[in-house]
N, C-alpha and C. Protein backbone atom coordinates (compact mmCIF):
# COMPACT_ATOMS: atom_id res chain seq x y z
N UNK A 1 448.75 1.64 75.42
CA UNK A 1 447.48 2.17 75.08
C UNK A 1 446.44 2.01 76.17
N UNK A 2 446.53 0.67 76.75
CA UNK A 2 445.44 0.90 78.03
C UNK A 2 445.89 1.50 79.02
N UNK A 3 446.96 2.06 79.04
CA UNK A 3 447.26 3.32 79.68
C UNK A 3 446.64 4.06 79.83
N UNK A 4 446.83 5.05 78.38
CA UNK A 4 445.68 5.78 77.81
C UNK A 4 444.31 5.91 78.09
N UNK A 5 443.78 5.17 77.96
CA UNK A 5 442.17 4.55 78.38
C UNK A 5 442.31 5.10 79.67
N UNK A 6 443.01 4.33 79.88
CA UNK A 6 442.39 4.01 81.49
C UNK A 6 442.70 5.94 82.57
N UNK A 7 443.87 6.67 81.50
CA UNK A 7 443.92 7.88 82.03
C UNK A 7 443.16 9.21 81.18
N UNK A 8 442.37 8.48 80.33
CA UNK A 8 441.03 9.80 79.96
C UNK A 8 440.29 9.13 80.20
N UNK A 9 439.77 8.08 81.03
CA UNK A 9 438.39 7.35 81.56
C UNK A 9 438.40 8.13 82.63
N UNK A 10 437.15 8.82 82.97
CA UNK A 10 436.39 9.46 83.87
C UNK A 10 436.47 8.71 84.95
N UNK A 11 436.33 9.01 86.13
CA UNK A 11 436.21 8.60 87.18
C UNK A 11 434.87 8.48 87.86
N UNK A 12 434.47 7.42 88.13
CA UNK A 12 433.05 7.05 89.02
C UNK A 12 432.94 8.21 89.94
N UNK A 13 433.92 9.17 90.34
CA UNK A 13 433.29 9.75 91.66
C UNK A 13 433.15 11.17 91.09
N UNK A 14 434.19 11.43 90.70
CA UNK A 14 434.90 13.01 89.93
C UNK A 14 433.36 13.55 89.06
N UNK A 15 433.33 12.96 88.29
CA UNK A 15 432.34 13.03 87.26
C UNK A 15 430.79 13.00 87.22
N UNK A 16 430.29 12.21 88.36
CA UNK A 16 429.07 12.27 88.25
C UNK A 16 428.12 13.44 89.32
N UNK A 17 427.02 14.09 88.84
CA UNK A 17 426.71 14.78 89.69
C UNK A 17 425.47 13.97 90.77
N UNK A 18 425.01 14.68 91.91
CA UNK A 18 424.41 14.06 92.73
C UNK A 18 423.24 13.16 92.70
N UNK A 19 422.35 13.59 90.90
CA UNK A 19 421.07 13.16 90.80
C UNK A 19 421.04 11.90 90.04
N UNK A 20 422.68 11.45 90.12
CA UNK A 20 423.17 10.18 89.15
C UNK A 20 423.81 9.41 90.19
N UNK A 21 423.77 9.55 91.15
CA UNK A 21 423.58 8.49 92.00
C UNK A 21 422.97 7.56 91.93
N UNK A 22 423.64 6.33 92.12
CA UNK A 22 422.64 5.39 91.77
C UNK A 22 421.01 5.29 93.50
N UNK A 23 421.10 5.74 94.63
CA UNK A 23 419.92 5.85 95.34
C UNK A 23 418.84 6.84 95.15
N UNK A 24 419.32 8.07 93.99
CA UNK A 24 418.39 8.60 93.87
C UNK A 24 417.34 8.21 93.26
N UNK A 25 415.94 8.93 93.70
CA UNK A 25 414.95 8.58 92.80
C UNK A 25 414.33 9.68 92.09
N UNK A 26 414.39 11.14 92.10
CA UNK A 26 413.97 12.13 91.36
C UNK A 26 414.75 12.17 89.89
N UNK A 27 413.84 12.63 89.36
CA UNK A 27 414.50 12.87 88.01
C UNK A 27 415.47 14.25 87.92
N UNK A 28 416.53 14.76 86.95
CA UNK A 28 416.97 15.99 87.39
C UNK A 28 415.57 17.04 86.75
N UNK A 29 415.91 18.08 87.26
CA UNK A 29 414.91 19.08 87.36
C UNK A 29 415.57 20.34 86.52
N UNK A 30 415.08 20.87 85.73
CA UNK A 30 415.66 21.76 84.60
C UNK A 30 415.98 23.26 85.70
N UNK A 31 416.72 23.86 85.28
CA UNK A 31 417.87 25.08 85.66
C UNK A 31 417.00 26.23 85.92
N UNK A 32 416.33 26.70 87.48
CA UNK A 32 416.26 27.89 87.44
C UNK A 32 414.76 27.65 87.30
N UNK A 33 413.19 27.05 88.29
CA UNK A 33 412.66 26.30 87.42
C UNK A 33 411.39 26.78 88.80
N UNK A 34 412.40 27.31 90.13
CA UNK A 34 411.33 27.38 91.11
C UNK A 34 410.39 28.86 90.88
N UNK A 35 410.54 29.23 89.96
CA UNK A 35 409.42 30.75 90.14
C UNK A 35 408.65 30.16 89.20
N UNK A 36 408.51 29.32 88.59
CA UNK A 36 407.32 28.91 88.17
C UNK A 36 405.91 28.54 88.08
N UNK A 37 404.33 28.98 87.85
CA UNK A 37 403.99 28.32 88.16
C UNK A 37 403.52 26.88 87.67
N UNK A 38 402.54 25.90 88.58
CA UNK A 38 402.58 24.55 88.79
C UNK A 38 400.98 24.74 87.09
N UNK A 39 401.14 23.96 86.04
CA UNK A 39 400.51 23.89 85.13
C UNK A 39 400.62 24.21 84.01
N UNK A 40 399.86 24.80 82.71
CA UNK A 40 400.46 25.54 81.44
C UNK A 40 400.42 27.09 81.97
N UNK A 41 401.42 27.47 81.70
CA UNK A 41 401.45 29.13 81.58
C UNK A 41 400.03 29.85 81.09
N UNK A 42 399.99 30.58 81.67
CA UNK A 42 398.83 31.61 81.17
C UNK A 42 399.49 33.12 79.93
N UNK A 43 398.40 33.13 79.25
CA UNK A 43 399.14 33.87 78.17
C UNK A 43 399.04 35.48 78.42
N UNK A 44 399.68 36.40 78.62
CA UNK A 44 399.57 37.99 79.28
C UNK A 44 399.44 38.47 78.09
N UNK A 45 399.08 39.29 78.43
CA UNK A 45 398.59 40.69 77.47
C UNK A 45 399.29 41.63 76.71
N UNK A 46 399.46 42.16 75.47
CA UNK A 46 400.40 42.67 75.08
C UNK A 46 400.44 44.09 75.50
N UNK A 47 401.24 44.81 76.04
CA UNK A 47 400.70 46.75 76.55
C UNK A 47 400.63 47.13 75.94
N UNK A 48 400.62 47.16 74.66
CA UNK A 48 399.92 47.99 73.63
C UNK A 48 398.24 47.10 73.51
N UNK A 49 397.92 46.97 73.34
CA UNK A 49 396.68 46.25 73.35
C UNK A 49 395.84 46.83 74.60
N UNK A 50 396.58 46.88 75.63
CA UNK A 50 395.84 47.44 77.11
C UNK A 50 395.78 48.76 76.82
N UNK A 51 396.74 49.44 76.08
CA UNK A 51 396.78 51.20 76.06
C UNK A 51 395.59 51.12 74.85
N UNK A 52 395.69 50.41 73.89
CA UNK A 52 394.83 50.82 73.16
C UNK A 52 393.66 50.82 73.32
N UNK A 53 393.13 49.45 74.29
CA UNK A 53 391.74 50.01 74.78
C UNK A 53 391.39 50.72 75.33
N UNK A 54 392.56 51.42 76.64
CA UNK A 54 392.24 52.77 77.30
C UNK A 54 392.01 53.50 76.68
N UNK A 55 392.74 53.89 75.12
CA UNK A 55 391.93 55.10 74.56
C UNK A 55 391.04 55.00 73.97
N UNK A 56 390.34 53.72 73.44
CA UNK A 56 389.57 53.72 73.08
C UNK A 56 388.00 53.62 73.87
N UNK A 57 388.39 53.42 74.49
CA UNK A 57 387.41 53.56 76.03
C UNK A 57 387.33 55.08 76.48
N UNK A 58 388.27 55.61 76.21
CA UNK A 58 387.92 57.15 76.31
C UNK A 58 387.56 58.09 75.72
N UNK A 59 387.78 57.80 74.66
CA UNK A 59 387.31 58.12 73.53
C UNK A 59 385.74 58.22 73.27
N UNK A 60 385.05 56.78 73.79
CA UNK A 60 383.84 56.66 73.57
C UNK A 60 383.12 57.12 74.91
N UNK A 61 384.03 57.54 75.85
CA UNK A 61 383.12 57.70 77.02
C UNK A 61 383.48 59.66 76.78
N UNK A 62 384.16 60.47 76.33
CA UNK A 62 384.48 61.78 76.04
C UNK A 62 383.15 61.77 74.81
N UNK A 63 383.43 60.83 73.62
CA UNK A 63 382.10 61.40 72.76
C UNK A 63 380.38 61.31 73.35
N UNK A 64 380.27 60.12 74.09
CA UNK A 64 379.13 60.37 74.93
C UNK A 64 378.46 61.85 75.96
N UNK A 65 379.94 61.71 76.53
CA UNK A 65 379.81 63.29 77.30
C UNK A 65 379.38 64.52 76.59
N UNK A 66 380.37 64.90 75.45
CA UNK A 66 380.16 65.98 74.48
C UNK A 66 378.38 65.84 74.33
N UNK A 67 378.14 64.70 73.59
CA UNK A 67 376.70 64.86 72.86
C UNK A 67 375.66 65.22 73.96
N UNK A 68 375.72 64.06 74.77
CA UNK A 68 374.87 64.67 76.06
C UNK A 68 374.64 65.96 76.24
N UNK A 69 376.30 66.57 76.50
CA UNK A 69 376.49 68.31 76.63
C UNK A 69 375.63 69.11 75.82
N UNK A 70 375.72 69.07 74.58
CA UNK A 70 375.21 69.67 73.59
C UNK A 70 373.63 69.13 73.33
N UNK A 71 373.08 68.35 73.35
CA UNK A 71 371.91 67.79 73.63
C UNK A 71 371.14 68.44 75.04
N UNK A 72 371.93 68.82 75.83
CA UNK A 72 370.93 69.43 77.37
C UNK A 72 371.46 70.96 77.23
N UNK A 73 371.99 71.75 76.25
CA UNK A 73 372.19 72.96 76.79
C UNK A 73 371.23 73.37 75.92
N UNK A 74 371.66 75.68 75.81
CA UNK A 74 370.03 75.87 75.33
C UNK A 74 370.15 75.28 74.17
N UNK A 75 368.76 75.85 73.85
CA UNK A 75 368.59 75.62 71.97
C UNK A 75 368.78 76.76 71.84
N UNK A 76 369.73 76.59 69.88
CA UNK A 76 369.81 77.84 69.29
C UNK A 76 368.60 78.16 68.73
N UNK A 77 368.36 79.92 68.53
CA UNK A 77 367.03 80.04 67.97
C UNK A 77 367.01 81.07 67.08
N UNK A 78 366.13 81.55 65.98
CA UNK A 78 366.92 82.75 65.31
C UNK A 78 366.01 84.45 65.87
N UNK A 79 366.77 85.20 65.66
CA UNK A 79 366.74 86.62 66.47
C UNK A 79 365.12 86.86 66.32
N UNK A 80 365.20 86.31 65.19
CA UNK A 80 363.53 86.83 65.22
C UNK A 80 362.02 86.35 65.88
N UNK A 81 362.99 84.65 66.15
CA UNK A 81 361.92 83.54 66.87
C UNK A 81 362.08 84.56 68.16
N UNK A 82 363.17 85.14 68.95
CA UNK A 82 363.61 85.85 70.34
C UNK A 82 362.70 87.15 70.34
N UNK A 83 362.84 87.66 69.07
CA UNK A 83 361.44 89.06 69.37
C UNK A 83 360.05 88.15 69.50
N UNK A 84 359.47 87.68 68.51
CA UNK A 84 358.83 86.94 68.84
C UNK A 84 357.74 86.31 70.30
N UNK A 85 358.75 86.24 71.10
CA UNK A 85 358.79 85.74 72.48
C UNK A 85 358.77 86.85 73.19
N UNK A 86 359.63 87.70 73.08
CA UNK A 86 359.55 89.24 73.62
C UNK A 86 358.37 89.88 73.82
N UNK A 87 357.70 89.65 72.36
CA UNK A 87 356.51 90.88 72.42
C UNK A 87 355.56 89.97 72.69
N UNK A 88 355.65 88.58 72.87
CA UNK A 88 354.21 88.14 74.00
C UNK A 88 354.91 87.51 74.96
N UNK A 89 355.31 88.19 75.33
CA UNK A 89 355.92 88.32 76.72
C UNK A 89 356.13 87.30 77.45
N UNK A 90 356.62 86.36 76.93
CA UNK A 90 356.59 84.53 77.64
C UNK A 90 358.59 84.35 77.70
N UNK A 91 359.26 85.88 77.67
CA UNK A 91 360.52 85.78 78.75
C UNK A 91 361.00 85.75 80.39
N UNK A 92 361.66 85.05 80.83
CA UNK A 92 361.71 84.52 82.45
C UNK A 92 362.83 85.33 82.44
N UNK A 93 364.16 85.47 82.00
CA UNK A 93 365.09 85.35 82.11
C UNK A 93 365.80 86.18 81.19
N UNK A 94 366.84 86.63 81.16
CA UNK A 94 367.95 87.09 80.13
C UNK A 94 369.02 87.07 80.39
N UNK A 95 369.92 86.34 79.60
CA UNK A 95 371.42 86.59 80.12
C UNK A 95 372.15 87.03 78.77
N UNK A 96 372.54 88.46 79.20
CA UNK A 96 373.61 89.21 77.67
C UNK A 96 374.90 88.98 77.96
N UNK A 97 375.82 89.22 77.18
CA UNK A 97 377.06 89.74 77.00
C UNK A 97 377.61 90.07 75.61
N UNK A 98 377.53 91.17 75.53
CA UNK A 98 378.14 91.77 73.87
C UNK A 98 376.74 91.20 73.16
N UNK A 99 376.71 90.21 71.54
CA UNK A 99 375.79 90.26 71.30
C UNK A 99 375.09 89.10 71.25
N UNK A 100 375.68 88.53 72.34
CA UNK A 100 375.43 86.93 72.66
C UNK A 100 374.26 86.87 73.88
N UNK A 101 373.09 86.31 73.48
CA UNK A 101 371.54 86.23 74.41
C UNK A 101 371.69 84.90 74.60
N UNK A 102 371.13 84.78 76.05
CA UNK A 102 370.71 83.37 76.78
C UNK A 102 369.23 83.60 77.65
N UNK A 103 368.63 82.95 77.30
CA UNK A 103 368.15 82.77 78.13
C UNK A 103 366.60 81.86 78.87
N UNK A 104 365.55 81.83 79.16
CA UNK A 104 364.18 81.25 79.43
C UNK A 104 363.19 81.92 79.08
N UNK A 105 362.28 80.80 79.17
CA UNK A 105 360.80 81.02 78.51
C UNK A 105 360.08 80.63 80.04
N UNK A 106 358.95 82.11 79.96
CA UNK A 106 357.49 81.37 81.13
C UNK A 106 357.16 79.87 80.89
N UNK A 107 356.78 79.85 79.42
CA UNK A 107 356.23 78.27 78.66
C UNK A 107 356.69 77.96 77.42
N UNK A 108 356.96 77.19 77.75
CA UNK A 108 357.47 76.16 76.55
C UNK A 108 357.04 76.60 74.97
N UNK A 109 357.72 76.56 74.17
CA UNK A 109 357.03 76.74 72.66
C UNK A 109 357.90 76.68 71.48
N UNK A 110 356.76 75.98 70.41
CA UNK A 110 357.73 74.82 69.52
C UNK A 110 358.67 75.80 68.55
N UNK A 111 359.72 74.73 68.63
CA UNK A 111 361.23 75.80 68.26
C UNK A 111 360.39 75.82 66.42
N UNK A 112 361.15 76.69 65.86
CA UNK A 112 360.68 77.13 64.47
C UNK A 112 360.74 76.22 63.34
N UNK A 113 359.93 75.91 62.54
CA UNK A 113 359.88 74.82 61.94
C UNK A 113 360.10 73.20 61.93
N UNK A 114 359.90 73.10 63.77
CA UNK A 114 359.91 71.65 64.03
C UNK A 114 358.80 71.67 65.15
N UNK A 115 357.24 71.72 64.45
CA UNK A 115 356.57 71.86 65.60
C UNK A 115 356.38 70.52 66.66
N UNK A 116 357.01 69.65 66.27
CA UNK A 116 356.87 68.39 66.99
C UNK A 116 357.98 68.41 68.34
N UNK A 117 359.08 69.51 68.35
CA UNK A 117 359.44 70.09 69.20
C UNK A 117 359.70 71.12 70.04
N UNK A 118 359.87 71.28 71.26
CA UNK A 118 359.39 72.38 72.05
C UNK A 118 360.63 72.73 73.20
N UNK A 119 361.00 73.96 73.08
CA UNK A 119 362.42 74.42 74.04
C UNK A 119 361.68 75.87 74.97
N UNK A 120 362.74 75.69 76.02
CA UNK A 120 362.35 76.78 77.13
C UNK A 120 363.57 77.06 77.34
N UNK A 121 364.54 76.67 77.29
CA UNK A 121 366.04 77.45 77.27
C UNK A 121 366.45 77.65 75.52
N UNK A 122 367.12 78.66 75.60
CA UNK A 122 367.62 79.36 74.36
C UNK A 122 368.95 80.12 74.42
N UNK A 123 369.22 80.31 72.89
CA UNK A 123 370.50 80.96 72.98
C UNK A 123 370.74 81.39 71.43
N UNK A 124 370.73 82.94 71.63
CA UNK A 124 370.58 83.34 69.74
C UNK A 124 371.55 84.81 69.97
N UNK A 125 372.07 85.21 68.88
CA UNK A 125 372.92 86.51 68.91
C UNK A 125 371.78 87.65 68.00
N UNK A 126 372.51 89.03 68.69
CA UNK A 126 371.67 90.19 68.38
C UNK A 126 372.26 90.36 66.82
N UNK A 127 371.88 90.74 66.47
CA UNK A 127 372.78 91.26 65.04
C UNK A 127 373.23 92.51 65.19
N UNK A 128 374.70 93.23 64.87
CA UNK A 128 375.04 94.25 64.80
C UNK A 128 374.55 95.42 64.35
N UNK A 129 373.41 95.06 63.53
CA UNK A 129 372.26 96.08 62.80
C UNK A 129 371.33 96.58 63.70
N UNK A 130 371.09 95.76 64.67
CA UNK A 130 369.56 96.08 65.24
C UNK A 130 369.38 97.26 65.88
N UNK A 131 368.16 98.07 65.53
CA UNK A 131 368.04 98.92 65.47
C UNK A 131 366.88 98.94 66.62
N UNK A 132 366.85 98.61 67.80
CA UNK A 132 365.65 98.39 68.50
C UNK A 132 365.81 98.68 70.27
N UNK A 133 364.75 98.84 71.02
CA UNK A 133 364.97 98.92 72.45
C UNK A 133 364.09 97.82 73.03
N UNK A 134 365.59 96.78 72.93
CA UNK A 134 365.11 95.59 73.74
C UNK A 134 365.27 95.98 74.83
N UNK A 135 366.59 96.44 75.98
CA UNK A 135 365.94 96.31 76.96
C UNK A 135 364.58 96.81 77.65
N UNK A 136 363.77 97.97 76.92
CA UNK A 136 362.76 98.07 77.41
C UNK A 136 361.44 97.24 77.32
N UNK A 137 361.69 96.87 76.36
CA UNK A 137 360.67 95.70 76.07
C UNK A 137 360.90 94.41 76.98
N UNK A 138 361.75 94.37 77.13
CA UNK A 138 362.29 92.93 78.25
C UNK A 138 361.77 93.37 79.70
N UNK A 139 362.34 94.56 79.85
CA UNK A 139 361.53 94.78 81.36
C UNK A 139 359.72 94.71 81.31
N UNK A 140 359.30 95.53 79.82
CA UNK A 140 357.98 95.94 80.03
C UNK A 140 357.12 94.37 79.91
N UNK A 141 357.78 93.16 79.78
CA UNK A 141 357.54 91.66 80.02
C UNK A 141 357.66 91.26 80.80
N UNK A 142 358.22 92.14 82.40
CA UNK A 142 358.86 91.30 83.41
C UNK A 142 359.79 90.63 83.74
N UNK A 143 361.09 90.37 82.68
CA UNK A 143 361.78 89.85 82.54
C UNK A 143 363.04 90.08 83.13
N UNK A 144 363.56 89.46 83.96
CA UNK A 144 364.74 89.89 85.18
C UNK A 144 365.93 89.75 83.46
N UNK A 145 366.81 90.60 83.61
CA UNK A 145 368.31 91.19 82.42
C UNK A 145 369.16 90.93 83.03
N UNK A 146 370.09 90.33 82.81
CA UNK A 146 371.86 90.04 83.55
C UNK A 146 372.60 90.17 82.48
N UNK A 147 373.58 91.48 83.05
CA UNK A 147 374.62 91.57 81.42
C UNK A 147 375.64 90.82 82.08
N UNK A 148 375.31 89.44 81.64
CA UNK A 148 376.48 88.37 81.47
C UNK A 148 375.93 87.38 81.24
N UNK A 149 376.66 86.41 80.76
CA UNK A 149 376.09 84.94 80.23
C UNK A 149 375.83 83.97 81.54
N UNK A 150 375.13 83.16 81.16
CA UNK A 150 374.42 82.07 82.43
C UNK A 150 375.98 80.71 82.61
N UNK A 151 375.89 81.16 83.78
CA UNK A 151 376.92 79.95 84.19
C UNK A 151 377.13 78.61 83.68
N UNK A 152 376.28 78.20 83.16
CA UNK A 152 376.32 76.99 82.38
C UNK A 152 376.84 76.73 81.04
N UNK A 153 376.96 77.97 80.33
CA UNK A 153 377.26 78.39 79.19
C UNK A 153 378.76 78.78 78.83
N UNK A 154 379.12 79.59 79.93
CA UNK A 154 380.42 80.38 80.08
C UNK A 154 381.65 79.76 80.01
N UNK A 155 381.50 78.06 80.46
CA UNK A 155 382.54 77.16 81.00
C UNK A 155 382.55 77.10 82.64
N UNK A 156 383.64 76.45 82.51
CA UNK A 156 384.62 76.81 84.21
C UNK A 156 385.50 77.42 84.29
C-alpha cells in the first residue's frame, strides 16, 4: 500500500506551477487580466439609450424648425381683407399662380379681427367665382404682378 501512496503522490517538481515556488513573492494573477483598466470599471451606455436620445433630440430640434417656419412665413388672410388692401392701394408686390396670391404691403396693417396684430406679408386664394379685374386694379396701385409664387413659399 505505501506503494500506492507513494505512486499517486504528486511530485514536488511535476506539479507545481511557477507562482508556487517557494521564492516567489507575487500573488497569482487571474487569467487574461492585462486589458484591463487599473480601478472599478466604468459603467457604458446601453445603444439603445444613445439612439434613443438621437431621436429624440431630433425630434425636438425638427419641431422647433417647423414652428419657427410657419411663424416667419406670410400670414394667411381672407380674399376680402386682399381687396381691401387693393383698393387703398397699400400693395408692393404680387406673386400668383393659379388661384394661389402672395404677396406685400407698402404698410403694415392689423390682420382682421386681431387688432393687436399687424402683417405685411400675406398669402390668401382667389375663389373660383370671382368675378373681378384684379389685375387692373393691382397695376392701377402700382403694384409690380409675378405669375408665380415667391421663392420662399414654393420650397426647394
Amino acid at each position: 500500500m505505501t506503494e500506492q501512496r507513494a505512486a499517486s503522490a504528486p511530485t514536488a517538481q511535476t506539479d507545481r506551477r511557477p507562482s508556487d515556488t517557494p521564492g516567489s513573492q507575487h500573488p497569482p494573477r487571474p487569467w487574461r487580466t492585462e486589458g484591463l483598466p487599473s480601478g472599478n470599471p466604468t459603467r457604458q451606455r446601453r445603444p439603445w439609450l444613445t439612439t434613443a436620445m438621437w431621436i429624440v433630440g431630433y425630434g425636438v430640434l425638427f419641431g422647433m424648425l417647423t414652428l419657427q417656419d410657419q411663424l416667419g412665413g406670410p400670414q394667411a388672410i381672407p380674399y376680402t381683407e386682399f381687396k381691401g388692401q387693393v383698393a387703398a392701394k397699400n400693395i408692393t408686390e404680387v406673386f400668383a399662380k393659379g388661384d394661389s396670391i402672395e404677396g406685400a404691403l407698402k404698410k403694415a396693417a392689423p390682420l382682421p379681427g386681431q387688432t393687436d396684430r399687424t402683417y405685411q406679408q400675406f398669402t390668401t386664394e382667389r375663389p373660383t367665382f370671382a368675378n373681378d379685374d384684379l389685375l387692373s386694379e393691382l397695376t392701377q396701385g402700382e403694384a409690380t404682378v409675378e405669375p408665380r409664387l415667391s421663392s420662399n413659399i414654393a420650397g426647394f
